[in-house]
C-alpha atoms as a PDB file:
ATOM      1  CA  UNK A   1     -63.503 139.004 126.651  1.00  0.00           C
ATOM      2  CA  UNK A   2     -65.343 141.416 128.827  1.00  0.00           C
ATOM      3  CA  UNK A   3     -68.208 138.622 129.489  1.00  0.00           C
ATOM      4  CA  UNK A   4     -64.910 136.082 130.839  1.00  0.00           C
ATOM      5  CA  UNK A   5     -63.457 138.861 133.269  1.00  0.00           C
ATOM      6  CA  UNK A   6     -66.910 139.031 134.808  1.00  0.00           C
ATOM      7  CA  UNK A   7     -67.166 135.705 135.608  1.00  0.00           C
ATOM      8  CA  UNK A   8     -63.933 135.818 136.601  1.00  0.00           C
ATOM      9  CA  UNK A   9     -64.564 138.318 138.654  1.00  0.00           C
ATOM     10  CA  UNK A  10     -68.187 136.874 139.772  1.00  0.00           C
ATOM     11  CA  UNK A  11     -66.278 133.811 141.125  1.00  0.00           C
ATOM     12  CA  UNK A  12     -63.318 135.287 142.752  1.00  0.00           C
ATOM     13  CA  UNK A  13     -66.388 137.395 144.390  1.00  0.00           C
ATOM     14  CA  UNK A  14     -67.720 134.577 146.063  1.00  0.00           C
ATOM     15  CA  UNK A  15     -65.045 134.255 147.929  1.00  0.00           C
ATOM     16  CA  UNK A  16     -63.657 137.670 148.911  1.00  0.00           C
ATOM     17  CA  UNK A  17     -66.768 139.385 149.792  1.00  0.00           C
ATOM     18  CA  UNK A  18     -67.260 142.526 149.989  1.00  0.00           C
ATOM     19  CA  UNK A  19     -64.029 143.634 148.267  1.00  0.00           C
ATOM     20  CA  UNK A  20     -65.824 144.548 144.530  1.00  0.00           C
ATOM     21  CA  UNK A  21     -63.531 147.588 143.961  1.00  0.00           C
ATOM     22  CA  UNK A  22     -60.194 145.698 144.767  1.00  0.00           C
ATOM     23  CA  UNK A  23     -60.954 142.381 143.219  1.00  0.00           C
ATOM     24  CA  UNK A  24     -61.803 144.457 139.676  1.00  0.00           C
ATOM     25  CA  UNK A  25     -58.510 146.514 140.561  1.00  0.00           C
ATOM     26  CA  UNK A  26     -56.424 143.323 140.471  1.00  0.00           C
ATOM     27  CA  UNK A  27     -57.816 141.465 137.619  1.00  0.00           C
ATOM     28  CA  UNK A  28     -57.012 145.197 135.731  1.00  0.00           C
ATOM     29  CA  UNK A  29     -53.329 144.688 136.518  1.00  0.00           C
ATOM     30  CA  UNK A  30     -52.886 141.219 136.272  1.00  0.00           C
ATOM     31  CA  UNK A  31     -54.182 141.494 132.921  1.00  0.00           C
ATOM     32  CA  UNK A  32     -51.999 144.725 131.856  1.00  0.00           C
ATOM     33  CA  UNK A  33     -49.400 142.102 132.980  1.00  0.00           C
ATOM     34  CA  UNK A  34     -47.815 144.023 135.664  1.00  0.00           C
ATOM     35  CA  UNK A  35     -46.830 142.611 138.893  1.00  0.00           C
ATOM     36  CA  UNK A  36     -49.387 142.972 141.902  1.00  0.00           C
ATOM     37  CA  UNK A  37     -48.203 144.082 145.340  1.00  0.00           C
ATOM     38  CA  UNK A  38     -51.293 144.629 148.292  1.00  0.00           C
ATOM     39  CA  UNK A  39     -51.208 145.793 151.043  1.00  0.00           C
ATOM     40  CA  UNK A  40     -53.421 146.861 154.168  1.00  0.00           C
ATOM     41  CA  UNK A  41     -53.959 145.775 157.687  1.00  0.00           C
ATOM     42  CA  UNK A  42     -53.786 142.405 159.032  1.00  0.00           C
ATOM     43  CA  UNK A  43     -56.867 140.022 158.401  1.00  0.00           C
ATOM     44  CA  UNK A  44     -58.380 141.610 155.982  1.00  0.00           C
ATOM     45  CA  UNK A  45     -58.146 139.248 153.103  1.00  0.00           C
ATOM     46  CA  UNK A  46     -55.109 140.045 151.021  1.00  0.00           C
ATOM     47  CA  UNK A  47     -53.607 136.118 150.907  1.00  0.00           C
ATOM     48  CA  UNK A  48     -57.443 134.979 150.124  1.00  0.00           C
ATOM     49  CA  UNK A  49     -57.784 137.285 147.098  1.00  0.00           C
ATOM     50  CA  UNK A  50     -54.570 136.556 145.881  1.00  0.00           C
ATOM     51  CA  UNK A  51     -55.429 132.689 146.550  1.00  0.00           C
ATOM     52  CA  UNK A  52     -58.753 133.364 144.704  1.00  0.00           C
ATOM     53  CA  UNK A  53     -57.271 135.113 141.527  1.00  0.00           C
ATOM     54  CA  UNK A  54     -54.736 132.177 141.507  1.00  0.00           C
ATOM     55  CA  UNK A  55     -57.465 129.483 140.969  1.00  0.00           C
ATOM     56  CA  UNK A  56     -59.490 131.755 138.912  1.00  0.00           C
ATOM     57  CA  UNK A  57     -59.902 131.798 135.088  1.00  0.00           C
ATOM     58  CA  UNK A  58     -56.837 134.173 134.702  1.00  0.00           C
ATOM     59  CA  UNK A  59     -54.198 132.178 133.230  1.00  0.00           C
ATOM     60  CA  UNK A  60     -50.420 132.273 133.822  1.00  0.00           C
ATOM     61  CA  UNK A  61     -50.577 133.865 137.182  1.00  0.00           C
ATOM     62  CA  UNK A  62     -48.123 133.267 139.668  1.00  0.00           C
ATOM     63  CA  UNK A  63     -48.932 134.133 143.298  1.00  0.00           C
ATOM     64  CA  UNK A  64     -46.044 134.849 145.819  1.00  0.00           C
ATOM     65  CA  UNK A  65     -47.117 135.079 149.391  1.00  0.00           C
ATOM     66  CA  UNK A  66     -44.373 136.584 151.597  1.00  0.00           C
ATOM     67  CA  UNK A  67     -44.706 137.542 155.985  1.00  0.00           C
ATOM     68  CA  UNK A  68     -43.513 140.780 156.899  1.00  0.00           C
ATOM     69  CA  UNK A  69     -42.287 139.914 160.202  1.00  0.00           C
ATOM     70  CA  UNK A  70     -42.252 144.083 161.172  1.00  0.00           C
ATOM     71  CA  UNK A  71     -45.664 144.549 160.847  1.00  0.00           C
ATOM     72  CA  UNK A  72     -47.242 141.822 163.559  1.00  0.00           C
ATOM     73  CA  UNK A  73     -48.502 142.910 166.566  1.00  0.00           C
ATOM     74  CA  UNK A  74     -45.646 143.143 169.354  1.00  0.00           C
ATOM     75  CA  UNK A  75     -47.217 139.777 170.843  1.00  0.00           C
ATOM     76  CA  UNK A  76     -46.059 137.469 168.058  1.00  0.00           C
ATOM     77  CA  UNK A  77     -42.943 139.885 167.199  1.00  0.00           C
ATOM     78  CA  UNK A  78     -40.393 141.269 169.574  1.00  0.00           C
ATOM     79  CA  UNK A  79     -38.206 143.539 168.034  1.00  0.00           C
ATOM     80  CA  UNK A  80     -34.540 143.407 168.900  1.00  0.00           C
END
């Protein structure tokens, strides 16, 4: 089991780089089966990792990818 969550982790590596901590963080609660909420600042990754554990090895995942329309920048969101 261990050996499979490396290479799971190995290949979601390859495409989020750089994010070692979080990717190993995520495959931890995904596999605990609880549910999986990140967050951070904009461009950073967070619909590519998600994207990436999706097509990974871990089965029965289901990725929901929602916009928070409050937290653009004021040029693509004017509040009312």
């Amino acid at each position: 089991m261990y050996t499979k969550l490396l290479a799971c982790a190995k290949q979601v590596g390859q495409i989020v780089v750089g994010k070692d901590a979080q990717i190993r963080l995520s495959l931890a609660c995904l596999l605990a089966g609880g549910h999986l909420l990140i967050e951070d600042v904009p461009g950073v990754g967070k619909t590519t990792l998600a994207h990436a554990l999706a097509i990974s090895r871990v089965s029965s995942v289901s990725v929901s990818v929602t916009l928070e329309l409050t937290r653009l920048p004021a040029i693509f969101y004017r509040p009312m």
